[in-house]
Protein backbone atom coordinates (compact mmCIF):
# COMPACT_ATOMS: atom_id res chain seq x y z
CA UNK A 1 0.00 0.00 0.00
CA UNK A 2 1.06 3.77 -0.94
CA UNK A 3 1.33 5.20 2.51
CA UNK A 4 2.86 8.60 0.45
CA UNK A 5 0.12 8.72 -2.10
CA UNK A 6 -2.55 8.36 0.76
CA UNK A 7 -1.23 11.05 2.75
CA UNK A 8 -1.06 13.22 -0.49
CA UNK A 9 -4.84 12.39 -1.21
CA UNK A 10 -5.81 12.74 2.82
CA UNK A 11 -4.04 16.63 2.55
CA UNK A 12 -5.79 17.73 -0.71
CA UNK A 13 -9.04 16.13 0.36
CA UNK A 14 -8.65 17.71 3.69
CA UNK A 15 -8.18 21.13 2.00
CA UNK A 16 -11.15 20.77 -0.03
CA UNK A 17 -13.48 19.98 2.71
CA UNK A 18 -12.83 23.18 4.59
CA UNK A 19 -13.07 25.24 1.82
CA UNK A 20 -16.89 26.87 1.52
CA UNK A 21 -18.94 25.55 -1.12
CA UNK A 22 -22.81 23.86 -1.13
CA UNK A 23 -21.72 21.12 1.13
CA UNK A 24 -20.08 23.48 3.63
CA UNK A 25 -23.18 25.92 3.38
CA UNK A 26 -25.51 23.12 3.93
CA UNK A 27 -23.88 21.96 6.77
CA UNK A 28 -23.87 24.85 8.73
CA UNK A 29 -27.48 25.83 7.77
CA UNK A 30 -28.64 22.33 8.64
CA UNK A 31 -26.48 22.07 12.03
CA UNK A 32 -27.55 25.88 13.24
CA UNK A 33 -31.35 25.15 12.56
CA UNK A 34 -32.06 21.67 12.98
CA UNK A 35 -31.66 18.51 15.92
CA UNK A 36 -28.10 17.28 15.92
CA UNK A 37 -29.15 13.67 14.23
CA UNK A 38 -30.47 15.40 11.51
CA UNK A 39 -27.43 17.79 11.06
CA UNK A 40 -25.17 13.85 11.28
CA UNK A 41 -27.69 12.16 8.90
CA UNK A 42 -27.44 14.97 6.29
CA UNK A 43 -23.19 14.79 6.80
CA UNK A 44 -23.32 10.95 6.24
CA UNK A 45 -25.53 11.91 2.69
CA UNK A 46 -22.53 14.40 2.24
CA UNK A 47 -20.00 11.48 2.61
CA UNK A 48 -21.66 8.86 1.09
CA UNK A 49 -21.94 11.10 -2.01
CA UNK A 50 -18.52 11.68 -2.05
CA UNK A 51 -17.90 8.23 -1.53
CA UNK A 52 -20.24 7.63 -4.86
CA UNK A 53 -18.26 9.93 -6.74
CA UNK A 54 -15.18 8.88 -5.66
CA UNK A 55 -15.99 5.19 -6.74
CA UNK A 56 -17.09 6.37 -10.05
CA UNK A 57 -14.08 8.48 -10.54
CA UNK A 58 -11.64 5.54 -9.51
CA UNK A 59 -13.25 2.98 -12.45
CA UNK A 60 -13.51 5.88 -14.99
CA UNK A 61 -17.25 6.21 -15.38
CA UNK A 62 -17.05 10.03 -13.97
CA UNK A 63 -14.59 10.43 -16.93
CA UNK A 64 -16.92 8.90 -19.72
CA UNK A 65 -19.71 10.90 -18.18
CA UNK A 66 -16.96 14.48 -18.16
CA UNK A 67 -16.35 13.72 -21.88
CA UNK A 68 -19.72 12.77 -23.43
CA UNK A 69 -21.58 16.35 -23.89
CA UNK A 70 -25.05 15.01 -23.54
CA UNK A 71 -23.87 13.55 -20.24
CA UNK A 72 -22.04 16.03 -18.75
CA UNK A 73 -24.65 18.77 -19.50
CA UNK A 74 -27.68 16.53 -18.19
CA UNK A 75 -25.62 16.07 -14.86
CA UNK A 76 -25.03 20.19 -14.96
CA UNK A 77 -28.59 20.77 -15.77
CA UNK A 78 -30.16 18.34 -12.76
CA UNK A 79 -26.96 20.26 -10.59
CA UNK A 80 -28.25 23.08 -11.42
CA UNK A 81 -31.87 22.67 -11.24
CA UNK A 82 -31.33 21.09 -7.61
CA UNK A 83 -29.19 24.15 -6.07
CA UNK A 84 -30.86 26.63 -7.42
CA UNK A 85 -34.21 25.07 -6.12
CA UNK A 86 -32.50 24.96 -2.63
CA UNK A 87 -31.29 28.44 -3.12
CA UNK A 88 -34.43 29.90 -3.62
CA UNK A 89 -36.20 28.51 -0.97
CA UNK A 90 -33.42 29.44 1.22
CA UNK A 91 -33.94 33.29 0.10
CA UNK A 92 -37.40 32.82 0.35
CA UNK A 93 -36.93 31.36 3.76
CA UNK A 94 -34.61 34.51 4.34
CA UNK A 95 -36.81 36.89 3.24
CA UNK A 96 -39.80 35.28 5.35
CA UNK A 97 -38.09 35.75 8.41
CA UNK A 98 -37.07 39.33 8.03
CA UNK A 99 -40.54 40.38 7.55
CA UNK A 100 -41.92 38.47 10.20
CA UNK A 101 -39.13 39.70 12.75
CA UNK A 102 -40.34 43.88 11.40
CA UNK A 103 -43.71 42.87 11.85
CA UNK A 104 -43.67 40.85 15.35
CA UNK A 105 -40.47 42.51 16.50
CA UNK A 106 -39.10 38.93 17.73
CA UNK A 107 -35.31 38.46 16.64
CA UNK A 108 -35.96 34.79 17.06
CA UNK A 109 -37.48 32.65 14.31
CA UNK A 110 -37.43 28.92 13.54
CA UNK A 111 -36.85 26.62 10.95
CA UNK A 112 -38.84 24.59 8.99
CA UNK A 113 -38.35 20.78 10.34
CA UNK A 114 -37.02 18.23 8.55
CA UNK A 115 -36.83 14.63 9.51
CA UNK A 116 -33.34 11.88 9.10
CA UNK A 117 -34.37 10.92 5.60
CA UNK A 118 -34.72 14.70 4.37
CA UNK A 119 -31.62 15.75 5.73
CA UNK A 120 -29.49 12.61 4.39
CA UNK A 121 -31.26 12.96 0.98
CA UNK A 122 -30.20 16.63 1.01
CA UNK A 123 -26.60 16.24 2.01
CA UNK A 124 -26.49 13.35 -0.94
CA UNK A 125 -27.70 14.92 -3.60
CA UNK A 126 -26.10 18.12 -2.56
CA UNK A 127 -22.62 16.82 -3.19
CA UNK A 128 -23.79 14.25 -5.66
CA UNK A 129 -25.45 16.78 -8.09
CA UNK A 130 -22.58 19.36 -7.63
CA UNK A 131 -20.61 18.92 -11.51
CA UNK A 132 -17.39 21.06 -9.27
CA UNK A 133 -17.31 17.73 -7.44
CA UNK A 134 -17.48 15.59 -10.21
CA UNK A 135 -15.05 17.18 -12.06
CA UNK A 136 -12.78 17.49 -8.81
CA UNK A 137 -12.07 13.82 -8.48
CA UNK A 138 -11.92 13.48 -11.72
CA UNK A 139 -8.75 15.79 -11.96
CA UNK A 140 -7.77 14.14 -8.49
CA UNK A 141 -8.32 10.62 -9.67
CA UNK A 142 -6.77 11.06 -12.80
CA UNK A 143 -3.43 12.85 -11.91
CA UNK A 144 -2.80 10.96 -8.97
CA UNK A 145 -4.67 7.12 -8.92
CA UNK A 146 -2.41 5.69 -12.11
CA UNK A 147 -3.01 2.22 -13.95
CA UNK A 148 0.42 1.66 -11.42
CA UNK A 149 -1.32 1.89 -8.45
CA UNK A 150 -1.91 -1.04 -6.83
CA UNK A 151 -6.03 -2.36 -6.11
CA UNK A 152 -5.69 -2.46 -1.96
CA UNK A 153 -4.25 1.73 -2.79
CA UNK A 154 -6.77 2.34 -4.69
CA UNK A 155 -9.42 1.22 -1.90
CA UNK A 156 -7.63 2.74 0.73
CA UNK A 157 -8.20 5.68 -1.34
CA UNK A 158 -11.61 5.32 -1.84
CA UNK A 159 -12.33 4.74 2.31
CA UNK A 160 -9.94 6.81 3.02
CA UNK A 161 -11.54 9.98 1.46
CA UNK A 162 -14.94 8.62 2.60
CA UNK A 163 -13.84 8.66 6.68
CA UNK A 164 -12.18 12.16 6.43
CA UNK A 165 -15.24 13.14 4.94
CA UNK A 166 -17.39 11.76 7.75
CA UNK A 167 -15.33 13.12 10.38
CA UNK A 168 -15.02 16.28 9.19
CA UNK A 169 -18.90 17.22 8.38
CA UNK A 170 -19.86 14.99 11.76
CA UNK A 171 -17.89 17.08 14.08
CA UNK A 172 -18.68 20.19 12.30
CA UNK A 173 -22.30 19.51 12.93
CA UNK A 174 -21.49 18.44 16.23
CA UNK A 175 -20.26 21.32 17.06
CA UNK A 176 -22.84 23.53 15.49
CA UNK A 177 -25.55 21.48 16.83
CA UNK A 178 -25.01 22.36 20.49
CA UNK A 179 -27.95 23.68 22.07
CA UNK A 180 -25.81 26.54 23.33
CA UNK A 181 -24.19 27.34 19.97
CA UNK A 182 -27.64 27.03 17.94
CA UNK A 183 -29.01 29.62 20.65
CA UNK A 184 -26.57 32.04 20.19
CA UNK A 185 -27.01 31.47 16.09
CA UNK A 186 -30.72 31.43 16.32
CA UNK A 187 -31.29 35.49 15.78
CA UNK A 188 -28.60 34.54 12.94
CA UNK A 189 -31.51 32.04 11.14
CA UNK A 190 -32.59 34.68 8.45
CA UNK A 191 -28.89 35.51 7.84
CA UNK A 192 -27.80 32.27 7.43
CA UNK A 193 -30.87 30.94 4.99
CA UNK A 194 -29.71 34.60 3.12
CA UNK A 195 -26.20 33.63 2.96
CA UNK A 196 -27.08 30.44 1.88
CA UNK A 197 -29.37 30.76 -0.64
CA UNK A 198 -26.91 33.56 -2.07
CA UNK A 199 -24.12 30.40 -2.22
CA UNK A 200 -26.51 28.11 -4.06
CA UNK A 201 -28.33 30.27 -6.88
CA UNK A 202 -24.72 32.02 -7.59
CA UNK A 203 -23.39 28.67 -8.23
CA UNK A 204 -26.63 27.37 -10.15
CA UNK A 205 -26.44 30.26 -12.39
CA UNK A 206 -22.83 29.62 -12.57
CA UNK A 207 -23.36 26.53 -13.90
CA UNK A 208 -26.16 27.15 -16.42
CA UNK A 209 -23.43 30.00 -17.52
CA UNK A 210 -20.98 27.04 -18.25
CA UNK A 211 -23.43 24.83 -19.97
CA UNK A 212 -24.61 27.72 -22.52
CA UNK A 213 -20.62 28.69 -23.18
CA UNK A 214 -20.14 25.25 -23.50
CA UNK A 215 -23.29 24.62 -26.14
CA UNK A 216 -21.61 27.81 -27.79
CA UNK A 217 -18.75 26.26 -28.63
CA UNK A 218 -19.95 22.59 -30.36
């Protein structure tokens, strides 16, 4: 086994994790606004989907998918379609708040609440449907997971992004799902759904920008 090329992978991945994007965003809004085994539930859809992506990347099926247009641009449009749908309800959600705290003059509001299944399916299809992710362990895959590398690497690999994944979102909800840290973030609700829906739509339209330069250009 590659100890070297696993602690290369572990680094990058780790990098990438903290970085903000949907699954970040989604985190925190979940963790901040919902019971802690919902916040874990949608972080184990966030690592499973990664682990799904991974998989596909490691037996070249994300790469057939990168390179066949019709493909590619169905996975950007349902991408697309699904952020921007959980944008806009997060704006709306926003939106609904600050009126409600001018009109009642409460700076507390609450949630909508979602069960286990909803916030698993979320964090899956969050990181699933995200073509950045895709194409991320694509690149990762490619450059670094060679025909060379042995089968027991290339699990490790697989597992090995999958735990760091786990750990990270898990303790991050963890954290964000104490009742002392979700009071304190509670007046925060309408800026967080604002932030967050912001994060989504600017990355769906970012997308649909892609897939119409993209169309331009075969």
């Amino acid at each position: 086994m590659d100890l070297e090329l696993l602690t290369t992978l572990a680094i990058i991945h780790s990098l990438a994790l903290m970085s903000p994007g949907p699954d970040f965003a989604l985190t925190v809004k979940i963790a901040t606004q919902q019971t802690r085994p919902v916040a874990l539930a949608s972080s184990l859809g966030i690592s499973f989907g990664i682990l799904i992506l991974t998989s596909l990347s490691l037996t070249g099926v994300s790469l057939v998918i990168h390179n066949s247009l019709v493909l590619f641009t169905l996975v950007q449009l349902m991408g697309a379609a699904y952020l921007g749908w959980l944008g806009t309800h997060a704006l709306k959600a926003a939106f609904s708040h600050f009126s409600a705290q001018q009109t009642t003059k409460n700076n507390t509001v609450s949630a909508p609440v979602i069960n286990l299944l909803q916030g698993f399916w979320q964090g899956l299809l969050t990181n699933l449907l995200n073509p950045k992710a895709l194409i991320f362990f694509i690149t990762l895959f490619s450059t670094l997971i060679t025909p060379a590398v042995s089968l027991s690497t290339q699990a490790a690999s697989v597992a090995l992004l999958f735990i760091l994944s786990l750990l990270w979102f898990s303790l991050l909800s963890l954290f964000l799902s104490k009742a002392h840290i979700q009071t304190k973030l509670q007046r925060l609700t309408p800026l967080i759904n604002l932030v967050t829906g912001i994060i989504f739509t600017v990355i769906a339209l970012g997308i649909i920008f892609e897939i119409l330069a993209s169309l331009a250009t075969h």
